[in-house]
Protein backbone atom coordinates (compact mmCIF):
# COMPACT_ATOMS: atom_id res chain seq x y z
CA UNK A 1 -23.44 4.81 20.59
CA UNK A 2 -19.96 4.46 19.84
CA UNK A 3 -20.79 3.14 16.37
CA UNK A 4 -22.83 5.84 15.51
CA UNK A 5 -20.84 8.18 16.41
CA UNK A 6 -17.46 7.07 14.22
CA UNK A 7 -19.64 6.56 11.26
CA UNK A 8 -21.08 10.39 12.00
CA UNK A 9 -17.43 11.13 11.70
CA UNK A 10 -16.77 9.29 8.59
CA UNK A 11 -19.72 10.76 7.06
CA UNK A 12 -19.11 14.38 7.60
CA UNK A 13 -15.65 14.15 6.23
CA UNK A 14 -16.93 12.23 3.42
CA UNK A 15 -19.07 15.31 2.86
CA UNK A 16 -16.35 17.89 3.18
CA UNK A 17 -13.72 16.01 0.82
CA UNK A 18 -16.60 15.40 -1.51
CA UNK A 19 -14.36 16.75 -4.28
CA UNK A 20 -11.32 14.36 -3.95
CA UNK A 21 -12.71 11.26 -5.72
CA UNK A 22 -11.69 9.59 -2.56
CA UNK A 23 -13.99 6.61 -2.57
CA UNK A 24 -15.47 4.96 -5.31
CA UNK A 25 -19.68 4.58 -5.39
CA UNK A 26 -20.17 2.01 -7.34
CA UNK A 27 -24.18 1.83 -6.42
CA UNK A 28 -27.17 4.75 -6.53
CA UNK A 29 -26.57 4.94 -2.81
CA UNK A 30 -23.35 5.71 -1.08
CA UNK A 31 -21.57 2.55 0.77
CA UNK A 32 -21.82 4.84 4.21
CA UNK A 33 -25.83 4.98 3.88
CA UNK A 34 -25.97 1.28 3.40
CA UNK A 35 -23.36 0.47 5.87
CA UNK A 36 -24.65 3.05 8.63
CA UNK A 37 -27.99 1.16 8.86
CA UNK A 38 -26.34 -2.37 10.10
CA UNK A 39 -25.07 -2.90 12.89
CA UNK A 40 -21.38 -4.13 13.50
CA UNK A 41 -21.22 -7.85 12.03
CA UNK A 42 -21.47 -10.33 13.92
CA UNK A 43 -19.97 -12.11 15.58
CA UNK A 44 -17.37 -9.68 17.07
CA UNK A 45 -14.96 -11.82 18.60
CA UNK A 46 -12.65 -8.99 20.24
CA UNK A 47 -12.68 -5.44 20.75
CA UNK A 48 -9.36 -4.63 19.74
CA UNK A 49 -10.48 -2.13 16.81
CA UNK A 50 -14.11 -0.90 18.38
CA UNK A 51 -15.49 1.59 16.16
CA UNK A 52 -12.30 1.90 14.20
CA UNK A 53 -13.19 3.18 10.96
CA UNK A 54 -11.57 2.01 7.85
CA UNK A 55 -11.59 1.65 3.95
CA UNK A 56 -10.20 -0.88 1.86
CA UNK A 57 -9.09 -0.64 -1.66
CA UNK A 58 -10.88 -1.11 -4.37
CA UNK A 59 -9.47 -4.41 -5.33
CA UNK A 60 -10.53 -6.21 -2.31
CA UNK A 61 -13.95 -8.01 -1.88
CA UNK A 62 -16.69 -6.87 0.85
CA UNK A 63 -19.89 -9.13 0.22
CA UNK A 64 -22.64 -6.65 -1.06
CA UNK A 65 -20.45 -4.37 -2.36
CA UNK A 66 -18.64 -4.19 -6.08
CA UNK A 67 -15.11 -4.54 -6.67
CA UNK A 68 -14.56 -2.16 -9.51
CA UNK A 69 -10.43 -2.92 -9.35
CA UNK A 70 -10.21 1.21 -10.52
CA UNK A 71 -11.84 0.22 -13.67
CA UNK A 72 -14.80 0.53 -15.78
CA UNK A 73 -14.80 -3.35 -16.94
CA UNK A 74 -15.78 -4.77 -13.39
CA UNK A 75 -18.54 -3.94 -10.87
CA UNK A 76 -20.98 -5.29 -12.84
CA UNK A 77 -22.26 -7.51 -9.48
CA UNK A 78 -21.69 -7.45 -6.08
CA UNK A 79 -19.29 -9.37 -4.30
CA UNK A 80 -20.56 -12.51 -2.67
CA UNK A 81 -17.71 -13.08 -0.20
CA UNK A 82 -15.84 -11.05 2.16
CA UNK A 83 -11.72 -11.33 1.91
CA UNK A 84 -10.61 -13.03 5.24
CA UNK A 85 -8.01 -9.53 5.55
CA UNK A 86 -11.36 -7.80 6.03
CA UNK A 87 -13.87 -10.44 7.72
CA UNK A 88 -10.71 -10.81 10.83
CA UNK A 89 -10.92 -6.23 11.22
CA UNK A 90 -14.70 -6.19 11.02
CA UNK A 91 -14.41 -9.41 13.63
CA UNK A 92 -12.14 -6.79 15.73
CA UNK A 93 -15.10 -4.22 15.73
CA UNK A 94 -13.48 -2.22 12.75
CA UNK A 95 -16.57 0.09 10.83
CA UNK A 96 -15.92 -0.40 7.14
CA UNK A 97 -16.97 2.88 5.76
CA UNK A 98 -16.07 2.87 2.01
CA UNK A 99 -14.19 1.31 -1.13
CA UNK A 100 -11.16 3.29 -1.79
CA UNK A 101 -10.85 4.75 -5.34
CA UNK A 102 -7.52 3.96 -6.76
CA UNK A 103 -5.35 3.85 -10.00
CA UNK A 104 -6.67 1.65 -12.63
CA UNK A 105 -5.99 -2.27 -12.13
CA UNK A 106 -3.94 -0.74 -8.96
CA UNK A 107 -0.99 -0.12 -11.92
CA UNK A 108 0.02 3.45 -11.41
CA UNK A 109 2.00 5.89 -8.99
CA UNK A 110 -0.46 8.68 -9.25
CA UNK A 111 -4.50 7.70 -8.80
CA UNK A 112 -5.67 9.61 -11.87
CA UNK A 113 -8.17 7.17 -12.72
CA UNK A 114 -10.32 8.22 -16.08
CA UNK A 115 -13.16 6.12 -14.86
CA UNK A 116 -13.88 6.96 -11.26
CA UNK A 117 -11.99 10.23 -11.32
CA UNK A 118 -8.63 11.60 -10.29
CA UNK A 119 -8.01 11.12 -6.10
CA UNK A 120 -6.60 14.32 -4.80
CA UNK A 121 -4.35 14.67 -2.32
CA UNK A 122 -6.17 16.47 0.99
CA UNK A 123 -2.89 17.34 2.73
CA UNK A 124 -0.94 18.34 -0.19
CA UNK A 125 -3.62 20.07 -3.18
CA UNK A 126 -0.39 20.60 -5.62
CA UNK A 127 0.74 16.91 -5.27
CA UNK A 128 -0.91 13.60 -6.65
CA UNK A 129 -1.67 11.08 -3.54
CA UNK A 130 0.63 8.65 -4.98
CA UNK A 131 -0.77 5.55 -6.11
CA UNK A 132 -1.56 2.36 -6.97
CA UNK A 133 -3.51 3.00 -3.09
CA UNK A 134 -3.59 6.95 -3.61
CA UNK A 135 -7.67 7.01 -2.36
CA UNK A 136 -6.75 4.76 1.04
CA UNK A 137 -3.98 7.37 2.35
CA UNK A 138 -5.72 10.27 1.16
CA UNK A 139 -9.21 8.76 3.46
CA UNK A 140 -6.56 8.20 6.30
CA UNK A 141 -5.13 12.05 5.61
CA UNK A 142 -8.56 13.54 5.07
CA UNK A 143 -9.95 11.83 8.21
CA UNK A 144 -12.30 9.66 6.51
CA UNK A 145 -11.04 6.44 8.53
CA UNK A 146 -8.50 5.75 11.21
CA UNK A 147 -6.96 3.42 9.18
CA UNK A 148 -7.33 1.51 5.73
CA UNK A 149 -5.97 -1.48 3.83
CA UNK A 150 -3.84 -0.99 0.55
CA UNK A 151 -2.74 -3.57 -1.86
CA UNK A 152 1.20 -3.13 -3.11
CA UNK A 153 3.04 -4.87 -6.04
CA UNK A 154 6.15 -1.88 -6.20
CA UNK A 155 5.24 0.32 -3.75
CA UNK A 156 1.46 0.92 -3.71
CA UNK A 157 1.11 0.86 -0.23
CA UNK A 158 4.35 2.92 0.74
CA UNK A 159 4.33 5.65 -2.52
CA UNK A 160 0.68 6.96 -0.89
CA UNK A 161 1.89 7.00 2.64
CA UNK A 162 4.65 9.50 1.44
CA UNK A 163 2.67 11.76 -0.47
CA UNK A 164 -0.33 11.77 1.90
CA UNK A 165 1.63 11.93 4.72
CA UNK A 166 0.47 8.80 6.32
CA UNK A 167 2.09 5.39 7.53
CA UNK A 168 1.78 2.32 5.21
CA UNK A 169 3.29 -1.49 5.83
CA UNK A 170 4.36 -3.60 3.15
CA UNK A 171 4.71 -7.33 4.71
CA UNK A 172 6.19 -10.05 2.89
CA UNK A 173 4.17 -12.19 0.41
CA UNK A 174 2.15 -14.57 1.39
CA UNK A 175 2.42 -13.49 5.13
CA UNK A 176 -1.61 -12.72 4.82
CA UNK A 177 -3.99 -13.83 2.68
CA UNK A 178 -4.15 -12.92 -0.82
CA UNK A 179 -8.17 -14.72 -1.22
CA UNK A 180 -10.79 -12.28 -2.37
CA UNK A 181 -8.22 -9.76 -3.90
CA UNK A 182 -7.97 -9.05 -7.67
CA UNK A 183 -4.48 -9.71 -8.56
CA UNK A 184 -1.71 -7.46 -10.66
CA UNK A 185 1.13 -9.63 -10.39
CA UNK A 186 0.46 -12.28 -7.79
CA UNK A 187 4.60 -13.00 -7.14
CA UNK A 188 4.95 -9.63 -5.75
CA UNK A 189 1.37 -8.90 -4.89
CA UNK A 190 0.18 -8.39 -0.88
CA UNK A 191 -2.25 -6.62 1.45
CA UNK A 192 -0.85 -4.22 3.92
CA UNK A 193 -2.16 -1.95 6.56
CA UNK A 194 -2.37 1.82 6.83
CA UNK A 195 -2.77 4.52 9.00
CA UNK A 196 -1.82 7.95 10.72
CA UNK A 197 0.40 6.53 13.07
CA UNK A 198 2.82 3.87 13.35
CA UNK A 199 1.10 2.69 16.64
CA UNK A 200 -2.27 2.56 14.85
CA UNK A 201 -0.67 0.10 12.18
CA UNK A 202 0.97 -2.21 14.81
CA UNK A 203 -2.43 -2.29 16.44
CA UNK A 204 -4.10 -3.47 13.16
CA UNK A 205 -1.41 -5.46 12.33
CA UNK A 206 -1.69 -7.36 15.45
CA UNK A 207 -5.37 -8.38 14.41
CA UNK A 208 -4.47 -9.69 11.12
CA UNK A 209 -1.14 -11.46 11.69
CA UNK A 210 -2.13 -12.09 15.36
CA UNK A 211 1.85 -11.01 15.81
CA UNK A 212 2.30 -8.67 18.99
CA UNK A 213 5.01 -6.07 18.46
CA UNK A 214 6.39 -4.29 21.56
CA UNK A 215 8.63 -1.06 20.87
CA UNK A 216 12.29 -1.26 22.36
CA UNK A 217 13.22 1.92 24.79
CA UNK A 218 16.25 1.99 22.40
CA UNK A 219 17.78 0.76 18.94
CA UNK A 220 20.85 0.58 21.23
CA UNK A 221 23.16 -2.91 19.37
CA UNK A 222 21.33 -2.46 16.34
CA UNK A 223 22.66 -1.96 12.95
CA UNK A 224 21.16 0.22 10.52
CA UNK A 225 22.10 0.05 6.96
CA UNK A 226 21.52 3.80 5.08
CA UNK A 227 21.15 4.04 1.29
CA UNK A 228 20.51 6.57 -1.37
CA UNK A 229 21.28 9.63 1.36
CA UNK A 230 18.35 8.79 3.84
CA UNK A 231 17.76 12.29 5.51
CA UNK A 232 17.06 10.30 8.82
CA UNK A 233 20.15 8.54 9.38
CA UNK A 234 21.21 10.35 12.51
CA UNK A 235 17.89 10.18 13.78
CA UNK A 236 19.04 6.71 14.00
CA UNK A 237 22.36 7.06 15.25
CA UNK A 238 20.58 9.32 18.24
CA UNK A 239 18.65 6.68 18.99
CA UNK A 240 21.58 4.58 19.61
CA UNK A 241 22.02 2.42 16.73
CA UNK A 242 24.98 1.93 14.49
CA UNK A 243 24.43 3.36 11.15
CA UNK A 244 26.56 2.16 8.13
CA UNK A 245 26.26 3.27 4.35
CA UNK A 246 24.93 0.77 1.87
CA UNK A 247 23.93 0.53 -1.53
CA UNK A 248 20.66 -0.97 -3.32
CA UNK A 249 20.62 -3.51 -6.12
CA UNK A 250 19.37 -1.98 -8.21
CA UNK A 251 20.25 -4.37 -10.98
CA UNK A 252 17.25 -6.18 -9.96
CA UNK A 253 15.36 -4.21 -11.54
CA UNK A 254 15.22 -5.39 -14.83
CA UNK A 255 14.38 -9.48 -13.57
CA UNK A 256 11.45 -7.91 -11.23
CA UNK A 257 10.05 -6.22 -14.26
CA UNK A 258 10.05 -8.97 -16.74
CA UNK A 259 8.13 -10.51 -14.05
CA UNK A 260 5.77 -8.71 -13.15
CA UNK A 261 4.90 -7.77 -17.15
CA UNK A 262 4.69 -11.04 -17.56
CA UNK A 263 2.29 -12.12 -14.90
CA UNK A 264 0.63 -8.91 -15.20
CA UNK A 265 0.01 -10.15 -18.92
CA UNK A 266 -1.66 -13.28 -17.91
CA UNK A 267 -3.54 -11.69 -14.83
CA UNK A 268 -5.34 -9.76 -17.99
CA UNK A 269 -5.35 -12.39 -20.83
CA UNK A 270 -9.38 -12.81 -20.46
CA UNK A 271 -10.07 -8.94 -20.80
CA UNK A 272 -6.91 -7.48 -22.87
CA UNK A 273 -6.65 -7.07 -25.40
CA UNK A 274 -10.08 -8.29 -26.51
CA UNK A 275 -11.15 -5.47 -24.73
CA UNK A 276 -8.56 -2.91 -25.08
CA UNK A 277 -11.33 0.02 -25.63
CA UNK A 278 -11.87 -0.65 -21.93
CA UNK A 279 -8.83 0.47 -20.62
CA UNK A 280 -7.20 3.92 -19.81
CA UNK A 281 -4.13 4.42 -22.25
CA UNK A 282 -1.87 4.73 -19.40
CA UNK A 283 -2.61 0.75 -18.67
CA UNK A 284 -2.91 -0.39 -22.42
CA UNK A 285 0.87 0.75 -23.22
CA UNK A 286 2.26 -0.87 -19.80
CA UNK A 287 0.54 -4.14 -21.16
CA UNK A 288 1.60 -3.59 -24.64
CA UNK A 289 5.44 -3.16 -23.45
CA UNK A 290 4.64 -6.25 -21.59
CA UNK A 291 3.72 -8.29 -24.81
CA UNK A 292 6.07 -11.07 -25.87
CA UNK A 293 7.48 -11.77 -22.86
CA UNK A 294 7.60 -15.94 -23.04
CA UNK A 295 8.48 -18.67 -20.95
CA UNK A 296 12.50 -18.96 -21.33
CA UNK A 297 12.50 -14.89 -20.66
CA UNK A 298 10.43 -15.46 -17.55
CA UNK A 299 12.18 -18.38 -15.98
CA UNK A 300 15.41 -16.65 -16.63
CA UNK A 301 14.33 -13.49 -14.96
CA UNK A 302 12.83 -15.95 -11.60
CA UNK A 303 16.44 -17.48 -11.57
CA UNK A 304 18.44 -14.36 -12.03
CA UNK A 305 16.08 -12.49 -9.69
CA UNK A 306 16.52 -15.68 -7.18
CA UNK A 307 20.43 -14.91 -7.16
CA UNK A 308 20.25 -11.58 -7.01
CA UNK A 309 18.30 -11.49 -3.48
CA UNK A 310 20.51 -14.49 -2.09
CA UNK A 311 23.88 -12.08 -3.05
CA UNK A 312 21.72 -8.93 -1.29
CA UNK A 313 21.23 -11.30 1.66
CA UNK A 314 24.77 -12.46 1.78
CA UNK A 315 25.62 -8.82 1.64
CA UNK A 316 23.32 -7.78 4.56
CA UNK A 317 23.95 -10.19 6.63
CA UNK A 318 25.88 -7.54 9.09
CA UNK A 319 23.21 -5.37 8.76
CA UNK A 320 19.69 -5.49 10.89
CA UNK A 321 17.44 -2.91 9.20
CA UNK A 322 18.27 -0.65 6.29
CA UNK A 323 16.67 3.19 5.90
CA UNK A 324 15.60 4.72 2.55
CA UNK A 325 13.80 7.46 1.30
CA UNK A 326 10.60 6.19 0.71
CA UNK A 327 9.79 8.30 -2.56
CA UNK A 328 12.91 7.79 -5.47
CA UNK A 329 12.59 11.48 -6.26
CA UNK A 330 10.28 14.05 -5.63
CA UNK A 331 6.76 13.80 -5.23
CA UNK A 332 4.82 13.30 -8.53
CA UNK A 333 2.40 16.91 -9.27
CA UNK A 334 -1.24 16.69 -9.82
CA UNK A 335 -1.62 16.44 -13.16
CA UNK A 336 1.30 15.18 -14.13
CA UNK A 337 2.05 12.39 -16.66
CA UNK A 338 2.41 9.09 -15.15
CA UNK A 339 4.27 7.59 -17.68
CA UNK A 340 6.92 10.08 -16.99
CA UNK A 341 7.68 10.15 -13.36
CA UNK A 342 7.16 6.42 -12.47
CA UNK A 343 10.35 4.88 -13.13
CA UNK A 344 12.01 7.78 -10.68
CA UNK A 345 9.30 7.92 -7.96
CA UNK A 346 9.25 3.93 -7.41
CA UNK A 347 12.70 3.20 -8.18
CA UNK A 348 13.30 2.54 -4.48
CA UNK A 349 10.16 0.71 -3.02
CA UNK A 350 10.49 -1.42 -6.09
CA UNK A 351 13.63 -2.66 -5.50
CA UNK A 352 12.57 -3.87 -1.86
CA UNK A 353 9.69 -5.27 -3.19
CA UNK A 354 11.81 -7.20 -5.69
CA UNK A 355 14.02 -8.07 -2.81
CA UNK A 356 11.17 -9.81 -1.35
CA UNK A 357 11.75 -8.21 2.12
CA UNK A 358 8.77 -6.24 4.58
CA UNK A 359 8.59 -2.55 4.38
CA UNK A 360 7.22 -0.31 6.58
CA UNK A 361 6.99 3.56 5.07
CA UNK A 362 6.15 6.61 7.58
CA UNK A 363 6.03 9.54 4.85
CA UNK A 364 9.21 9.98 3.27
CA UNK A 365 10.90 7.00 5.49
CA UNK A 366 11.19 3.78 4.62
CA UNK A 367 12.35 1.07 6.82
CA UNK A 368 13.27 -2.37 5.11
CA UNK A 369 13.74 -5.29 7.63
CA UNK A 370 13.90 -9.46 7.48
CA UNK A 371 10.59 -9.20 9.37
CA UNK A 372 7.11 -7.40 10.05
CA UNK A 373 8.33 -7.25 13.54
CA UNK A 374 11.62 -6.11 12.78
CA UNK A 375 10.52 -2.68 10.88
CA UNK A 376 7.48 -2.01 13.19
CA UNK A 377 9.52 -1.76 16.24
CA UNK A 378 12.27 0.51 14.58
CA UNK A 379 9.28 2.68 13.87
CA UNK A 380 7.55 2.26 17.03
CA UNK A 381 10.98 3.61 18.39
CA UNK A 382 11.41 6.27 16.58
CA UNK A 383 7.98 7.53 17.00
CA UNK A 384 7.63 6.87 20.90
CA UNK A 385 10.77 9.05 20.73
CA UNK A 386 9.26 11.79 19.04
CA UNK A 387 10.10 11.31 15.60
CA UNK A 388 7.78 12.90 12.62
CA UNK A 389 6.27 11.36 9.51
CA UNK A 390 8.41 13.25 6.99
CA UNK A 391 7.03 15.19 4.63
CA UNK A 392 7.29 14.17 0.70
CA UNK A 393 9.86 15.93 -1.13
């Protein structure tokens, strides 16, 4: 059967990337086992994503299973509900084969997790997998699953896609639904697909937007903003659109991280730091940095941040996609220290993400948009025309 055969697949590469802390077990017996022995739920309204294998992150409810969120302070019981993200793939005939490890409380650019151990990167053995959704790309790159869902708050879906090697889409908030998925910082928090290909994520995103996305032959009459030296530009310009220098905000900066400490603050008010001793030390000092923050800094930071991405609009407006390097600098090593290479490595996906505008990363590329649609079918373009998934720097 066509079931049994992807989750064969699944299970053998499970088995040869046993060492890459790619999934987390939570249980005595590995989520494959139990899932292998069930048939595809029912009912199975379409079979756009037959026997498509996938993972989900470890912040995102499956009924039966735990959701640890990276840590060692949940996954005490099993979920009881399935997140409508997954419920509409496994409707689609998608094979959930595993809960993707991850870095702790999804706050991290690396996936060294002290709890469920460090995700390796299968492509790339001398670079981390990126993170906060380092052990989805790395199943995707290893050949665990065709295709996986992420979570990304400042560029936890896009970071892994460039060091892995893999595509990742970041839509706009509140575009899908957020229910059954621990939050970080619920302003800037969303779900996004991934997978090998850009085609593969269109597909997928198709069954959970229900938004059909047809590539153009050309990017003939469009105009293509380029910031921070984007290596693709003339990719672009061979494709027939008009490229154009810009430059990022990145004043915003400051506003989107008030925020998000602040909310991340809250998000952990019940656990931290009443239970401090439960955290990695990596998470505890991004909390403590966070304390303090009150309500006048807050609402100030919403306003100014408000502004800042109506004057970014305003400044746009001539401009129909914009091209970045996905990755702010290069690559973070195995190994290294988080703490040091985070600010440099998400400077640029956090800015979009700030922005408030969809993302779609294919390796080292980023494409920023006003739409889902808009930034699929510049990649769908470029990869119909040949175009590569760039390799992190």
């Amino acid at each position: 059967m066509e079931h049994d055969a992807a989750i064969a697949g699944s299970a053998e590469a499970i088995r040869l990337h046993s060492g890459h802390n790619i999934l987390i077990e939570s249980g005595p017996e590995p989520v494959i086992d139990r899932l292998a022995r069930h048939a595809p739920p029912e009912p199975v309204t379409s079979a756009e994503l037959r026997a498509w294998t996938f993972v989900v992150k470890d912040m995102i409810d499956v009924a039966g299973l735990r959701t640890t969120r990276g840590s060692a302070l949940y996954g005490s019981e099993e979920a009881l509900t399935t997140a409508p993200c997954v419920e509409l793939l496994e409707r689609a005939g998608a094979l959930l084969v595993g809960k993707a490890n991850q870095h702790e409380f999804a706050w991290g650019v690396t996936s060294e997790n002290p709890h469920w151990g460090d995700v390796r990167n299968p492509r790339h053995e001398h670079l981390a997998p990126g993170g906060s959704s380092g052990g989805t790309a790395a199943a995707l790159a290893a050949g665990i699953a065709r295709f996986g869902l992420g979570t990304d708050t400042g560029g936890s879906v896009r970071i892994p896609a460039a060091c892995c090697g893999v595509v990742g889409l970041r839509p706009r908030a509140g575009v899908l639904s957020a229910e059954g998925v621990a939050p970080l910082a619920p302003m800037f928090d969303v779900v996004g697909p991934m997978a090998t290909s850009v085609a593969d994520c269109a597909r997928v995103w198709r069954v959970l937007s229900g938004e059909e996305v047809e590539p153009p032959r050309s990017l003939s009459g469009l105009v293509v903003g380029v910031a921070d030296g984007c290596a693709q530009a003339g990719e672009f310009a061979d494709l027939g659109a008009e490229v154009r220098e810009v430059a990022l905000p990145y004043g915003i900066l400051s506003s989107y991280w008030t925020i998000v400490g602040a909310q991340a603050r809250r998000t952990h008010e019940a656990t931290y730091p009443r239970n401090a001793a439960g955290y990695s030390a990596g998470v505890r000092r991004k909390l403590d940095d966070a304390a303090g923050i009150g309500h006048r800094e807050y609402r100030r930071a919403v306003e100014e941040l408000s502004a800042l991405r109506a004057g970014f609009s305003a400044e746009m407006s001539g401009v129909d996609v914009l091209i970045t390097p996905t990755l702010g600098g290069p690559a973070p090593r195995a190994g290294c220290d988080e703490a040091a290479v985070r600010g440099e490595v998400g400077r640029i996906t956090s800015v979009v993400s700030a922005l408030g505008l969809p993302a779609l990363a294919v390796g080292d590329l980023q494409v920023v948009g006003r739409s889902e649609a808009d930034v699929l079918r510049v990649g769908l373009c470029r990869e119909a025309h040949g175009g590569a998934v760039p390799e992190p720097r």
